[in-house]
PDB file of N, CA and C in Angstrom:
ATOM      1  N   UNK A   1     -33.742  -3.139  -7.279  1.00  0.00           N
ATOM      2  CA  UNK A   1     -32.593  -2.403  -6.889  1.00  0.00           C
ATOM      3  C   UNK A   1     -31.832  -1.893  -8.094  1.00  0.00           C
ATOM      4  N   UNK A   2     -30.797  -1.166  -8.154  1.00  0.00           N
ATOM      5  CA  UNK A   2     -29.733  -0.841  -8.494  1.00  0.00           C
ATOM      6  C   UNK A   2     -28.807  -1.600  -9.146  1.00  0.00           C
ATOM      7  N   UNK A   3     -28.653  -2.662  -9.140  1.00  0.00           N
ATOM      8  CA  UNK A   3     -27.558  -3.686  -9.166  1.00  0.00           C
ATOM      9  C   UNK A   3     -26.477  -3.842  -8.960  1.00  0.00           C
ATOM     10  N   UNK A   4     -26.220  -2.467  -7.813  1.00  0.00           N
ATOM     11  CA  UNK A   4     -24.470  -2.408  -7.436  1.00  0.00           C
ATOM     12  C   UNK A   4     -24.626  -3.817  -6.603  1.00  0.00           C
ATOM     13  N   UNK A   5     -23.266  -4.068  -6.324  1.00  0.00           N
ATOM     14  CA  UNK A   5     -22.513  -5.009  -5.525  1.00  0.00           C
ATOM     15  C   UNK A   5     -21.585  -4.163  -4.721  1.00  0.00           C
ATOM     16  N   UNK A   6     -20.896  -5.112  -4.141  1.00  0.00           N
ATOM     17  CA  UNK A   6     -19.744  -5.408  -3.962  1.00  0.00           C
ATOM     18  C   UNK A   6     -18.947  -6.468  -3.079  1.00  0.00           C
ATOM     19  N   UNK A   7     -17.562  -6.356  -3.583  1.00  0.00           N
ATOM     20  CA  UNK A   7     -16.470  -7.608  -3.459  1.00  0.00           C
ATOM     21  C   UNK A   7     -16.395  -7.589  -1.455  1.00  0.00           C
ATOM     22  N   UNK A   8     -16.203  -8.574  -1.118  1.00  0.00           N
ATOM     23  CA  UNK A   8     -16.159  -8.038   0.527  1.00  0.00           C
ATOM     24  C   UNK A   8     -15.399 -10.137   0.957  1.00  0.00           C
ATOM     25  N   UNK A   9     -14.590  -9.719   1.436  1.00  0.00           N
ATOM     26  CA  UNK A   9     -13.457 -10.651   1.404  1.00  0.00           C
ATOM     27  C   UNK A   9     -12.990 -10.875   3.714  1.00  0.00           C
ATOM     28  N   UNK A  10     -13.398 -11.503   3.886  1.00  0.00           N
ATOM     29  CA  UNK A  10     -13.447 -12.218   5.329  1.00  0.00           C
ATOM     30  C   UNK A  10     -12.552 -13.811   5.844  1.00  0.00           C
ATOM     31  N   UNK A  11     -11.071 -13.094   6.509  1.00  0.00           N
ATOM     32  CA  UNK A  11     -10.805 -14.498   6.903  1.00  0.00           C
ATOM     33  C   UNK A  11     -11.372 -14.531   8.668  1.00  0.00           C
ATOM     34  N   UNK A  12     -11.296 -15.446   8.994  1.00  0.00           N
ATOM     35  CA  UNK A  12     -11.934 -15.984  10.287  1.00  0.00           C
ATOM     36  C   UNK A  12     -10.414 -16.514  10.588  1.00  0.00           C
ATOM     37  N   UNK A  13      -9.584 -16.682  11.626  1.00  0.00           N
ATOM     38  CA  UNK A  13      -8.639 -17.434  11.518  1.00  0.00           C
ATOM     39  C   UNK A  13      -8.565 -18.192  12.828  1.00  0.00           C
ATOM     40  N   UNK A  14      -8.127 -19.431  13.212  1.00  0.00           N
ATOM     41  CA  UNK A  14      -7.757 -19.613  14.564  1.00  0.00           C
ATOM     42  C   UNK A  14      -6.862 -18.821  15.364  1.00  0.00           C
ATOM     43  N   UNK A  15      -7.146 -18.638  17.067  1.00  0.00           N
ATOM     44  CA  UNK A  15      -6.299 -18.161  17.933  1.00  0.00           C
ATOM     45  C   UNK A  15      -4.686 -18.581  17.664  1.00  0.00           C
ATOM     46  N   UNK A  16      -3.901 -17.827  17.884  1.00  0.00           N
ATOM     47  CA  UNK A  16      -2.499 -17.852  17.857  1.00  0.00           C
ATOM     48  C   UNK A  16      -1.988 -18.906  16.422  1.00  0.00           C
ATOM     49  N   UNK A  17      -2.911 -17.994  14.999  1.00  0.00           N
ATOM     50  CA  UNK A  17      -2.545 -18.444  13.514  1.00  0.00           C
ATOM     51  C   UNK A  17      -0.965 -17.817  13.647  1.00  0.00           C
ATOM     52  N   UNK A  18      -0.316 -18.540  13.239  1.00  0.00           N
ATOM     53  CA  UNK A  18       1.203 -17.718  12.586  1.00  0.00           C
ATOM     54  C   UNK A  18       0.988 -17.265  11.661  1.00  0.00           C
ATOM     55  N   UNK A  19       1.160 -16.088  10.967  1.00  0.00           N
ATOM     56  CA  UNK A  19       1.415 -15.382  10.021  1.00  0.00           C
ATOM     57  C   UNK A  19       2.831 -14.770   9.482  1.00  0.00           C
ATOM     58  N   UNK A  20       3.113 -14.712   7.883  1.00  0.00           N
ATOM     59  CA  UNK A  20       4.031 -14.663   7.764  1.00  0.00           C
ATOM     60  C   UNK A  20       3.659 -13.309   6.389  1.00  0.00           C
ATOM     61  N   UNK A  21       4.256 -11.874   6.726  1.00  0.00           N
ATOM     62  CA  UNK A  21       3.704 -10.802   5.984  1.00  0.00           C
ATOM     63  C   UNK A  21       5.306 -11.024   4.809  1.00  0.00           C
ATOM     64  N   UNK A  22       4.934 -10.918   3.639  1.00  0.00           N
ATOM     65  CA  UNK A  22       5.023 -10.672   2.389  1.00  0.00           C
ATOM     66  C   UNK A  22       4.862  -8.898   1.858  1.00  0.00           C
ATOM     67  N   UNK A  23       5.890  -8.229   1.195  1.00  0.00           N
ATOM     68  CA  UNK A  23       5.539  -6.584   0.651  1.00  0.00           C
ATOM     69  C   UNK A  23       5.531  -7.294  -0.630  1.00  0.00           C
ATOM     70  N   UNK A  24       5.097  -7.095  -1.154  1.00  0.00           N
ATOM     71  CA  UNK A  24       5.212  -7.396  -2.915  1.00  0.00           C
ATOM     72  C   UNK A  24       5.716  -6.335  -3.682  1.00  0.00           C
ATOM     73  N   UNK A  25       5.369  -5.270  -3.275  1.00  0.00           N
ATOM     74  CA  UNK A  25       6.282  -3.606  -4.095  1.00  0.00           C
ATOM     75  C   UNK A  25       7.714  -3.752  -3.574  1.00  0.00           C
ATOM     76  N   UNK A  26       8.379  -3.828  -4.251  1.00  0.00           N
ATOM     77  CA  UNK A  26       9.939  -4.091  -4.438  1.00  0.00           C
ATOM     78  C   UNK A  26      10.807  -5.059  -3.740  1.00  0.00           C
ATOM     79  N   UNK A  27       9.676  -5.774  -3.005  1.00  0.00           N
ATOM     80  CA  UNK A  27      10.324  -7.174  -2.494  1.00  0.00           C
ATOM     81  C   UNK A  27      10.678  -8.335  -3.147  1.00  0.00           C
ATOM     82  N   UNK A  28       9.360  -8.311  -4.224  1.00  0.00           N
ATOM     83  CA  UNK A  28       9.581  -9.626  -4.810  1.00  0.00           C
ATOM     84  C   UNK A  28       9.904  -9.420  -6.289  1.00  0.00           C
ATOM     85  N   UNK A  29       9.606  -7.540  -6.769  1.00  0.00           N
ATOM     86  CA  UNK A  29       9.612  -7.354  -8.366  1.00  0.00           C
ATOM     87  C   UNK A  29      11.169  -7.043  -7.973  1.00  0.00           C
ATOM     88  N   UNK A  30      12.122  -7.312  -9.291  1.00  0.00           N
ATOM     89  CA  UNK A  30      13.469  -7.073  -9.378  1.00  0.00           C
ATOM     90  C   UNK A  30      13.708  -5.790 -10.417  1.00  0.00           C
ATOM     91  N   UNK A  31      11.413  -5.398 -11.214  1.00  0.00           N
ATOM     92  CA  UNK A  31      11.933  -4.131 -11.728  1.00  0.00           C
ATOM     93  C   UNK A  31      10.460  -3.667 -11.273  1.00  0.00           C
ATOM     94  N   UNK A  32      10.576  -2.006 -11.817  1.00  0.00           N
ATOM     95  CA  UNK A  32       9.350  -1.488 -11.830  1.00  0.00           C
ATOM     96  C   UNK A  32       8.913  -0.907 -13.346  1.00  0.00           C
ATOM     97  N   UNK A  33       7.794  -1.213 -13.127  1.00  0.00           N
ATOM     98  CA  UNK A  33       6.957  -1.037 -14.401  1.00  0.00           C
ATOM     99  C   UNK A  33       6.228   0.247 -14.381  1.00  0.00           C
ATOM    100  N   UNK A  34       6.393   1.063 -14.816  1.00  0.00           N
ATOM    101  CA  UNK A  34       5.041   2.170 -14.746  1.00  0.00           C
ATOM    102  C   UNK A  34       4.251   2.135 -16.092  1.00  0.00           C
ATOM    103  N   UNK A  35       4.792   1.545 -16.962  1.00  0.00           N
ATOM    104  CA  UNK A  35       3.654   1.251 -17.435  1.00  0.00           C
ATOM    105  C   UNK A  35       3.127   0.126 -18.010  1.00  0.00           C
ATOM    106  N   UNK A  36       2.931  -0.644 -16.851  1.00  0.00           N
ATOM    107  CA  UNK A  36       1.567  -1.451 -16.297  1.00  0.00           C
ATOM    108  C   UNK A  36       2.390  -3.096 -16.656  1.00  0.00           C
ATOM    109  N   UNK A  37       3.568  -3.310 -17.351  1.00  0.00           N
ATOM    110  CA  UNK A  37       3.686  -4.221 -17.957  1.00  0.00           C
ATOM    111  C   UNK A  37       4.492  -5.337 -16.883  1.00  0.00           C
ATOM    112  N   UNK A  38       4.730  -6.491 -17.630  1.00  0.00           N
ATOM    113  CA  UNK A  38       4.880  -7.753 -15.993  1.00  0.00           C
ATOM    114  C   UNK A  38       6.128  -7.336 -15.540  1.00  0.00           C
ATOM    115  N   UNK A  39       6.196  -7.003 -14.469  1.00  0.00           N
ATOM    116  CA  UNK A  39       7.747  -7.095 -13.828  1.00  0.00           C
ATOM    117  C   UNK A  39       8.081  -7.667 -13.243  1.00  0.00           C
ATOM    118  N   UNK A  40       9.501  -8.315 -13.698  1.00  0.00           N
ATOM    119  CA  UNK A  40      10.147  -9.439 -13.354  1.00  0.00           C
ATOM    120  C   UNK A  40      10.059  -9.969 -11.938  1.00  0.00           C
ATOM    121  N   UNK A  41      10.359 -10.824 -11.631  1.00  0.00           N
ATOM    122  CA  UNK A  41      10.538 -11.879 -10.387  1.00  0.00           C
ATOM    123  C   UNK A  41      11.630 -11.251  -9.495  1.00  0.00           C
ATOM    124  N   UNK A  42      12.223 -11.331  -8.416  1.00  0.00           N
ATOM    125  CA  UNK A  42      13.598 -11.062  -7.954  1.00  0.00           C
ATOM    126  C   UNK A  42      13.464 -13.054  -7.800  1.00  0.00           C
ATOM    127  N   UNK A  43      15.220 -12.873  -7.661  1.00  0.00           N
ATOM    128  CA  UNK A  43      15.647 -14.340  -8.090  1.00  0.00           C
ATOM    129  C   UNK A  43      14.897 -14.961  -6.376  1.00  0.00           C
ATOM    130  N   UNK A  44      14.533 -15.996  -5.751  1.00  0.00           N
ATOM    131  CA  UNK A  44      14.459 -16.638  -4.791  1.00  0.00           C
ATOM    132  C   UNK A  44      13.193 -16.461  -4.352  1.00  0.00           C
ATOM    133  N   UNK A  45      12.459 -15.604  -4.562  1.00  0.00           N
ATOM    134  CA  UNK A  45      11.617 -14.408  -4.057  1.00  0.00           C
ATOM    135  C   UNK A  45      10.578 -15.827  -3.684  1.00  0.00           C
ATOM    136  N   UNK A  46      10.109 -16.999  -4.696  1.00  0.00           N
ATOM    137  CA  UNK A  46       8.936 -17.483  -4.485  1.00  0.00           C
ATOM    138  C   UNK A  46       9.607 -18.680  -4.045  1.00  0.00           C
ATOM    139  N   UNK A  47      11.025 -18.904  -3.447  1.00  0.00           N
ATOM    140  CA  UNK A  47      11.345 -20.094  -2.503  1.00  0.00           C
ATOM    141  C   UNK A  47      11.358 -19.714  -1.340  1.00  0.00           C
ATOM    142  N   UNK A  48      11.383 -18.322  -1.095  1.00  0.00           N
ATOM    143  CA  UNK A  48      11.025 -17.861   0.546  1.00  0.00           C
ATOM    144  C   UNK A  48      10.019 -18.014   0.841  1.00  0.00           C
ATOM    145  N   UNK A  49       8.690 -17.335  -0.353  1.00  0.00           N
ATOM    146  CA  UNK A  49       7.438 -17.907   0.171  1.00  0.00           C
ATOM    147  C   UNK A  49       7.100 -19.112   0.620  1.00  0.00           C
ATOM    148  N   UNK A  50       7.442 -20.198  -0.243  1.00  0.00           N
ATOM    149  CA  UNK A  50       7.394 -21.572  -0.291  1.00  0.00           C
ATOM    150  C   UNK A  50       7.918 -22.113   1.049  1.00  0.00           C
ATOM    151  N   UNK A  51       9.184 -21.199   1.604  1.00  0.00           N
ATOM    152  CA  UNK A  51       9.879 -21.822   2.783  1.00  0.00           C
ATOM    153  C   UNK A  51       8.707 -21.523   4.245  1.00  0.00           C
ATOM    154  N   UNK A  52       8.473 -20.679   4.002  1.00  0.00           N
ATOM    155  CA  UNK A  52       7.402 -20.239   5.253  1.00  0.00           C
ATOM    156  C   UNK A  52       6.294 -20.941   4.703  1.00  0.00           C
ATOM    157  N   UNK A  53       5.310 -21.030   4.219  1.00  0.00           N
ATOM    158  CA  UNK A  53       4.475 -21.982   3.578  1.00  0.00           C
ATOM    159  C   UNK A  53       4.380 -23.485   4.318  1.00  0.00           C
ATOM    160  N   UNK A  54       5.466 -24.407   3.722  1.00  0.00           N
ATOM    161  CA  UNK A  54       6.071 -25.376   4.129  1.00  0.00           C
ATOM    162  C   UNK A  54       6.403 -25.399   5.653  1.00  0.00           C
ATOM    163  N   UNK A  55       6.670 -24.708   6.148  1.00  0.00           N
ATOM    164  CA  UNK A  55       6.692 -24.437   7.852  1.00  0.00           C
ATOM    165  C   UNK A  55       5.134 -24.382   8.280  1.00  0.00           C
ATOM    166  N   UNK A  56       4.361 -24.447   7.700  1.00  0.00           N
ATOM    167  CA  UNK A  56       2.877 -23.774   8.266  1.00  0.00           C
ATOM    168  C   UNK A  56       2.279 -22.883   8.379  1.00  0.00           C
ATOM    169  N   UNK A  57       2.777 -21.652   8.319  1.00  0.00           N
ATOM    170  CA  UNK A  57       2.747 -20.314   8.333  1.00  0.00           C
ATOM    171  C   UNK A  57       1.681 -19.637   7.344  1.00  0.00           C
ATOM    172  N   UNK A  58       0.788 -19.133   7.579  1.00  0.00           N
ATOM    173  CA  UNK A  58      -0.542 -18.166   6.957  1.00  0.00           C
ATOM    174  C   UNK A  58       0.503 -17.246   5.889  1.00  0.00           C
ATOM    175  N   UNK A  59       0.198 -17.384   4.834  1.00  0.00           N
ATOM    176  CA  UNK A  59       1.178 -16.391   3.865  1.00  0.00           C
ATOM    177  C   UNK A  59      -0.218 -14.852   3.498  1.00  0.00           C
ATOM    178  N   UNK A  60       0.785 -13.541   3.987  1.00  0.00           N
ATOM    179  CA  UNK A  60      -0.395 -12.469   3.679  1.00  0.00           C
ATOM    180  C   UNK A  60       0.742 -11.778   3.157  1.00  0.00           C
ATOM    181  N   UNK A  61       0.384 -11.726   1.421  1.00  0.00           N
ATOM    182  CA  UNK A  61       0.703 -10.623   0.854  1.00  0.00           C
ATOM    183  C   UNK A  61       0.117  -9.058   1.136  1.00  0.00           C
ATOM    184  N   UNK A  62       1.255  -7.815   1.233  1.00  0.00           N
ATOM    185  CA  UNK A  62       0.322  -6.483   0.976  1.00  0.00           C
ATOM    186  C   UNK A  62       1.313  -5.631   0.026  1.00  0.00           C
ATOM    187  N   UNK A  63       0.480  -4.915  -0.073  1.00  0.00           N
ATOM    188  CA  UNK A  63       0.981  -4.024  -1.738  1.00  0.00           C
ATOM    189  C   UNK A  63       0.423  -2.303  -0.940  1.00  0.00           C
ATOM    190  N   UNK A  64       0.713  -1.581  -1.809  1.00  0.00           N
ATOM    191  CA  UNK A  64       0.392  -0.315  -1.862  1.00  0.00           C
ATOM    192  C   UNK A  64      -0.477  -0.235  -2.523  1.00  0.00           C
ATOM    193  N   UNK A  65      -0.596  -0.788  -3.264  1.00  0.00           N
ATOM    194  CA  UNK A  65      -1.542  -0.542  -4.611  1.00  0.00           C
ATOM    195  C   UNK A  65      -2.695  -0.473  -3.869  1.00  0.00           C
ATOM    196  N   UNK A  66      -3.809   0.417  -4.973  1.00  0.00           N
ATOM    197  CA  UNK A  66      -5.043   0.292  -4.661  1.00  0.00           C
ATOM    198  C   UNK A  66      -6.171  -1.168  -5.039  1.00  0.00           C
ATOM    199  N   UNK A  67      -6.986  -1.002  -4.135  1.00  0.00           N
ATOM    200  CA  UNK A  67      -7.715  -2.567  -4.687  1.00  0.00           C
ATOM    201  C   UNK A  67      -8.082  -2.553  -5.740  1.00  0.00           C
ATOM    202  N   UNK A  68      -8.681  -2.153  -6.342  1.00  0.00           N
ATOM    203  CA  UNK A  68      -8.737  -1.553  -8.132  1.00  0.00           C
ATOM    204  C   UNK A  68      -8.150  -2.739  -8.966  1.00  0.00           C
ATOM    205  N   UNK A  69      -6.698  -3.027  -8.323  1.00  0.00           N
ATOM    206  CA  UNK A  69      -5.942  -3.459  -9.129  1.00  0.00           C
ATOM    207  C   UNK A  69      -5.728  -4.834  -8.649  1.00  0.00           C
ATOM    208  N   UNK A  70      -6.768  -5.311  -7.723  1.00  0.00           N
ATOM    209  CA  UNK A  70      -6.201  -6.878  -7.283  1.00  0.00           C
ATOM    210  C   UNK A  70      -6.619  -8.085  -8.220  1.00  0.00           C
ATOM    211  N   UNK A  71      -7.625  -7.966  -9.114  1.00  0.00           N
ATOM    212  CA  UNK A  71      -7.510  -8.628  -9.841  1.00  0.00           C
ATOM    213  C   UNK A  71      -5.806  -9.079 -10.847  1.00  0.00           C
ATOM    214  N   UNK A  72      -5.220  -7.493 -11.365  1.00  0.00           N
ATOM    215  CA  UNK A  72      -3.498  -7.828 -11.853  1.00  0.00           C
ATOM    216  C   UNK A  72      -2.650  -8.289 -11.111  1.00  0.00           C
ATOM    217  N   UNK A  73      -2.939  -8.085  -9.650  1.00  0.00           N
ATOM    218  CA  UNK A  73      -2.069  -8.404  -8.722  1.00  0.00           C
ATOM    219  C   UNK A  73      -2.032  -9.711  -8.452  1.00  0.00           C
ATOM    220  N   UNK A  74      -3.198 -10.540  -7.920  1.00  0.00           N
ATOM    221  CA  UNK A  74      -3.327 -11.700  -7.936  1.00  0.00           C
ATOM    222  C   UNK A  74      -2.794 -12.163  -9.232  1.00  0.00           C
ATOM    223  N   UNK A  75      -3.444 -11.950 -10.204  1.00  0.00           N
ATOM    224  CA  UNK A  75      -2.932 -12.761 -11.160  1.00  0.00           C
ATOM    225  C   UNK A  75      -1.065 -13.121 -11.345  1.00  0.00           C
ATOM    226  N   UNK A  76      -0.807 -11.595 -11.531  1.00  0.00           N
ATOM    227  CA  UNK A  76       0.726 -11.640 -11.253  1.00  0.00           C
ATOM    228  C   UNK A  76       1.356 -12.829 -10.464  1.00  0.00           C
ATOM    229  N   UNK A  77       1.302 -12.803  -8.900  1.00  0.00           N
ATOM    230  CA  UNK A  77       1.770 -13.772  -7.876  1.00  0.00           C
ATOM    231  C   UNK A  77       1.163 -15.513  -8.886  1.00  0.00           C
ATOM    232  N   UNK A  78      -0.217 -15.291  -9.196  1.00  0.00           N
ATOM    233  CA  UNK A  78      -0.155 -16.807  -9.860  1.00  0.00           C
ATOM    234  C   UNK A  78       1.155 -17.289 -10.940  1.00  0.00           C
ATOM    235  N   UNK A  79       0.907 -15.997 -11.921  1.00  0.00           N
ATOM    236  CA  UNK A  79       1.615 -16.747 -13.101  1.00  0.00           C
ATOM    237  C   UNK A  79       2.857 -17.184 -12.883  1.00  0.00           C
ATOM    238  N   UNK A  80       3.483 -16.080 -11.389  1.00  0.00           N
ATOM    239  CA  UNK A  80       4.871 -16.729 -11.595  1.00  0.00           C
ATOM    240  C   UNK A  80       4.534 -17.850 -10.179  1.00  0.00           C
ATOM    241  N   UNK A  81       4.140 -18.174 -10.062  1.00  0.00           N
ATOM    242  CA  UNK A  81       4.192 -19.389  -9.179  1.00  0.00           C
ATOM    243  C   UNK A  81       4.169 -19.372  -7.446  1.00  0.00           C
ATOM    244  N   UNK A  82       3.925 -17.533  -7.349  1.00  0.00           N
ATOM    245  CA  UNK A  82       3.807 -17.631  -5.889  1.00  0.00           C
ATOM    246  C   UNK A  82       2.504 -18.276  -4.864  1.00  0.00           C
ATOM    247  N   UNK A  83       3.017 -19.200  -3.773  1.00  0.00           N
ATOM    248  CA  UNK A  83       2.251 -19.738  -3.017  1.00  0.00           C
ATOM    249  C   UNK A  83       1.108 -18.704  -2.294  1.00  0.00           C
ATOM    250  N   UNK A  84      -0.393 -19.533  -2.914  1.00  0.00           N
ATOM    251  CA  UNK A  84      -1.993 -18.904  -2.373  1.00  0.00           C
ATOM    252  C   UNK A  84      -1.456 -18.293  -1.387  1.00  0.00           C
ATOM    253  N   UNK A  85      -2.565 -17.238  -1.178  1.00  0.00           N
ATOM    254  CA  UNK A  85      -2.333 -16.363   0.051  1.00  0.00           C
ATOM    255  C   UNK A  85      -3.194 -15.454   0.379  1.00  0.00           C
ATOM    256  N   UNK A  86      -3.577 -14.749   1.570  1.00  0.00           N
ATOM    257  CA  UNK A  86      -4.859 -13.594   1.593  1.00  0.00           C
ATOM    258  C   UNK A  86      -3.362 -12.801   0.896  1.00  0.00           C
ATOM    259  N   UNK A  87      -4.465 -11.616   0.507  1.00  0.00           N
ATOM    260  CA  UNK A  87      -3.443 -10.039  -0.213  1.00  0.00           C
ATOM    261  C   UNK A  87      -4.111  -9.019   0.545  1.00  0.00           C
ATOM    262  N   UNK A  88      -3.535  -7.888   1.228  1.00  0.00           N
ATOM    263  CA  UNK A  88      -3.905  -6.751   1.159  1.00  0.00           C
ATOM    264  C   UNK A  88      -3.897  -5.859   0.605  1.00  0.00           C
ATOM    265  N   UNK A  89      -4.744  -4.981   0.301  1.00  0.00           N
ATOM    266  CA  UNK A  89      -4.240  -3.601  -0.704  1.00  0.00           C
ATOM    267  C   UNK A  89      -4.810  -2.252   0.301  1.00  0.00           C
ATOM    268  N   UNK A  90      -4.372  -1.385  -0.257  1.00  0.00           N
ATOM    269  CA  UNK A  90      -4.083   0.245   0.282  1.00  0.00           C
ATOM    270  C   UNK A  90      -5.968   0.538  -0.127  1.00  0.00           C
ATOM    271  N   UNK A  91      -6.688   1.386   0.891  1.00  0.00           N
ATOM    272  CA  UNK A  91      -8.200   1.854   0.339  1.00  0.00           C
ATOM    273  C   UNK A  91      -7.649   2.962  -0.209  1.00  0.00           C
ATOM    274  N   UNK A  92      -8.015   2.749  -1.538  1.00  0.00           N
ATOM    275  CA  UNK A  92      -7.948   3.757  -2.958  1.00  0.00           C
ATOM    276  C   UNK A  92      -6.575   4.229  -3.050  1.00  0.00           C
ATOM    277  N   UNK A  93      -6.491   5.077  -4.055  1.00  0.00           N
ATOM    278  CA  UNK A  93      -5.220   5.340  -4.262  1.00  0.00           C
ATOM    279  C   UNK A  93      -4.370   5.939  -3.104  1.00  0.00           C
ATOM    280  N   UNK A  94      -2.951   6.153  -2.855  1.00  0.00           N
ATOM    281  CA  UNK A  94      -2.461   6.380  -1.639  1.00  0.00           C
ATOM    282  C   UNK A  94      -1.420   7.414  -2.347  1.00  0.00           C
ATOM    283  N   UNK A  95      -0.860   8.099  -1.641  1.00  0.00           N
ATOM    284  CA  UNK A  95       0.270   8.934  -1.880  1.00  0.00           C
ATOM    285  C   UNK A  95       1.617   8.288  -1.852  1.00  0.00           C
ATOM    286  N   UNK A  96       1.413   7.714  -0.232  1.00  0.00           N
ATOM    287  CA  UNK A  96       2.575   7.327   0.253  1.00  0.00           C
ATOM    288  C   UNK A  96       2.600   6.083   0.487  1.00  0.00           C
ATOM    289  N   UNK A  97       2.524   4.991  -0.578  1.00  0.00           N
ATOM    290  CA  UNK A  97       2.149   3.287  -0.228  1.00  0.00           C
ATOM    291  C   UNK A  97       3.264   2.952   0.870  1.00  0.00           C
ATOM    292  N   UNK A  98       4.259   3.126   0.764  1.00  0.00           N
ATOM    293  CA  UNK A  98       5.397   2.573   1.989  1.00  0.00           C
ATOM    294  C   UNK A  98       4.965   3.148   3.356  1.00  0.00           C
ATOM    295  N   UNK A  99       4.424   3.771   3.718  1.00  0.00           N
ATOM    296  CA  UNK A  99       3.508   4.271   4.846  1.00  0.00           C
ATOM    297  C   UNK A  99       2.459   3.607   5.241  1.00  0.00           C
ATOM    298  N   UNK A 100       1.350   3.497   4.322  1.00  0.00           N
ATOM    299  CA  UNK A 100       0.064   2.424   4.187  1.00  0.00           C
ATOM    300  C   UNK A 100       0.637   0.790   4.456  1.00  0.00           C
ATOM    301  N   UNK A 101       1.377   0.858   4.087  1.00  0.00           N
ATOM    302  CA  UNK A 101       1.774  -1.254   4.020  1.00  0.00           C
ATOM    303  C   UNK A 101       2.393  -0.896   5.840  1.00  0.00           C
ATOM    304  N   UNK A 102       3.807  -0.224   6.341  1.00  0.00           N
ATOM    305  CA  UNK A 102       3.899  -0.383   7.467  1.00  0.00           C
ATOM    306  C   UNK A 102       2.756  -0.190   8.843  1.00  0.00           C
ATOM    307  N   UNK A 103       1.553   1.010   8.166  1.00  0.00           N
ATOM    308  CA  UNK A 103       0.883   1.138   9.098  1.00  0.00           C
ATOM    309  C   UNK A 103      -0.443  -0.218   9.360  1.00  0.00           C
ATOM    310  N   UNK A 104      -0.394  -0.387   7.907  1.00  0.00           N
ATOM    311  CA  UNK A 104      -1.630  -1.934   8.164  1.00  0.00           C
ATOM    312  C   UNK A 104      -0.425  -2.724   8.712  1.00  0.00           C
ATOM    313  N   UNK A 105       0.390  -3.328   8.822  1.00  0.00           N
ATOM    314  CA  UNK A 105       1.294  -4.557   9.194  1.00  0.00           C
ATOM    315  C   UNK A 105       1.230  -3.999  10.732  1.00  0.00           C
ATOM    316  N   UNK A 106       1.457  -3.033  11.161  1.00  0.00           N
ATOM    317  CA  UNK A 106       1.550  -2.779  12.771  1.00  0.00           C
ATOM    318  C   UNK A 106       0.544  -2.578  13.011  1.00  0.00           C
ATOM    319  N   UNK A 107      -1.001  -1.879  12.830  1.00  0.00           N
ATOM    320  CA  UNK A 107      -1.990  -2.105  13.165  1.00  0.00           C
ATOM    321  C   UNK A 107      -2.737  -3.836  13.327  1.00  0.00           C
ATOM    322  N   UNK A 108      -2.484  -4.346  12.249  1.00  0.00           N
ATOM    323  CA  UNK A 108      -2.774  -5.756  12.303  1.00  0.00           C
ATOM    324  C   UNK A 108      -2.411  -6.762  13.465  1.00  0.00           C
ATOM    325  N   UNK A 109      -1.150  -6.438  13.577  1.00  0.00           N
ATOM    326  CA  UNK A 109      -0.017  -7.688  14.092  1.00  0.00           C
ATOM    327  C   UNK A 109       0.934  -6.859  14.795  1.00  0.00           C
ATOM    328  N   UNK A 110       0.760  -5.933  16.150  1.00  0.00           N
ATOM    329  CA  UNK A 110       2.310  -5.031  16.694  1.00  0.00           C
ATOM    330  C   UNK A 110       3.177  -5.658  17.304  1.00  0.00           C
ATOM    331  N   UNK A 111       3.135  -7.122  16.831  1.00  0.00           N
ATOM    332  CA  UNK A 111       4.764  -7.519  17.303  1.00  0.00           C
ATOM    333  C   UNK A 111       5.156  -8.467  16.685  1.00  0.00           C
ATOM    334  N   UNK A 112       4.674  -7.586  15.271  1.00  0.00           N
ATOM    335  CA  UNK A 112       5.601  -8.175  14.299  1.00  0.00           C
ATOM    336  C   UNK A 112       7.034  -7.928  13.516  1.00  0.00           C
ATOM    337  N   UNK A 113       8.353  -8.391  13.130  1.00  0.00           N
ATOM    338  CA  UNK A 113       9.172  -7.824  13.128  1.00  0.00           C
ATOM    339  C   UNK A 113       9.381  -7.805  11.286  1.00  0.00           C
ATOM    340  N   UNK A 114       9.582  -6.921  10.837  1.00  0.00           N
ATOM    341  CA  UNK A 114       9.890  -6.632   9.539  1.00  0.00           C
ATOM    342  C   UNK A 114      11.377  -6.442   9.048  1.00  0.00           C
ATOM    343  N   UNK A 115      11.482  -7.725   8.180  1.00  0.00           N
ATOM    344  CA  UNK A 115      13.121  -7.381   7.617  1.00  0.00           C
ATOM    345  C   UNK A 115      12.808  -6.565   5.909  1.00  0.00           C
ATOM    346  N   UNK A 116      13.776  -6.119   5.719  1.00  0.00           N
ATOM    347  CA  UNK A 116      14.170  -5.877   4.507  1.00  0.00           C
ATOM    348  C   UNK A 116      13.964  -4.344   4.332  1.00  0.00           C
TER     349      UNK A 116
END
């Protein structure tokens, strides 16, 4: 063959899992970076995770970003200490990521309620 691959990522979950959706684009950064460098924490950001966590709750980060970039992304949520979690990302680059994150969260889950 060829030797392409690829990455291909499958949760299975039990009937009536709670889930608890996470935005990571300007929810949890307190700046933005355009170019490329770590942006800060917002203050509490990874005791909310922790609080739903601690309740039981399936933690699913999603981003705009393209998958491209989930290797920085993941890493990011590690270094500062946010609690494991599936991540979603946007297929390939997007125009309008705040569009892409509400339309996967209501396609996924439509009665789910979104603050912030």
């Amino acid at each position: 063959g060829d030797h392409t691959s690829v990455d291909f990522y499958l949760a299975v979950l039990p009937p009536k899992t709670e889930v608890v959706v996470f935005s990571i684009d300007g929810s949890f950064t307190a700046s933005v970076s355009i170019m490329g460098k770590d942006p800060k924490v917002r203050a509490g950001a990874v005791d909310v995770v922790r609080h739903w966590q601690d309740l039981g709750y399936l933690i699913l980060y999603i981003t705009g970003r393209p998958d491209m970039q989930q290797q920085k992304v993941v890493s990011w949520l590690a270094q500062h200490n946010f609690p494991h979690g599936m991540v979603s990302f946007c297929d390939g680059l997007s125009t309008d990521p705040a569009r892409h994150i509400d339309q996967t969260i209501y396609a996924a889950y439509p009665r789910v309620v979104v603050w912030g």
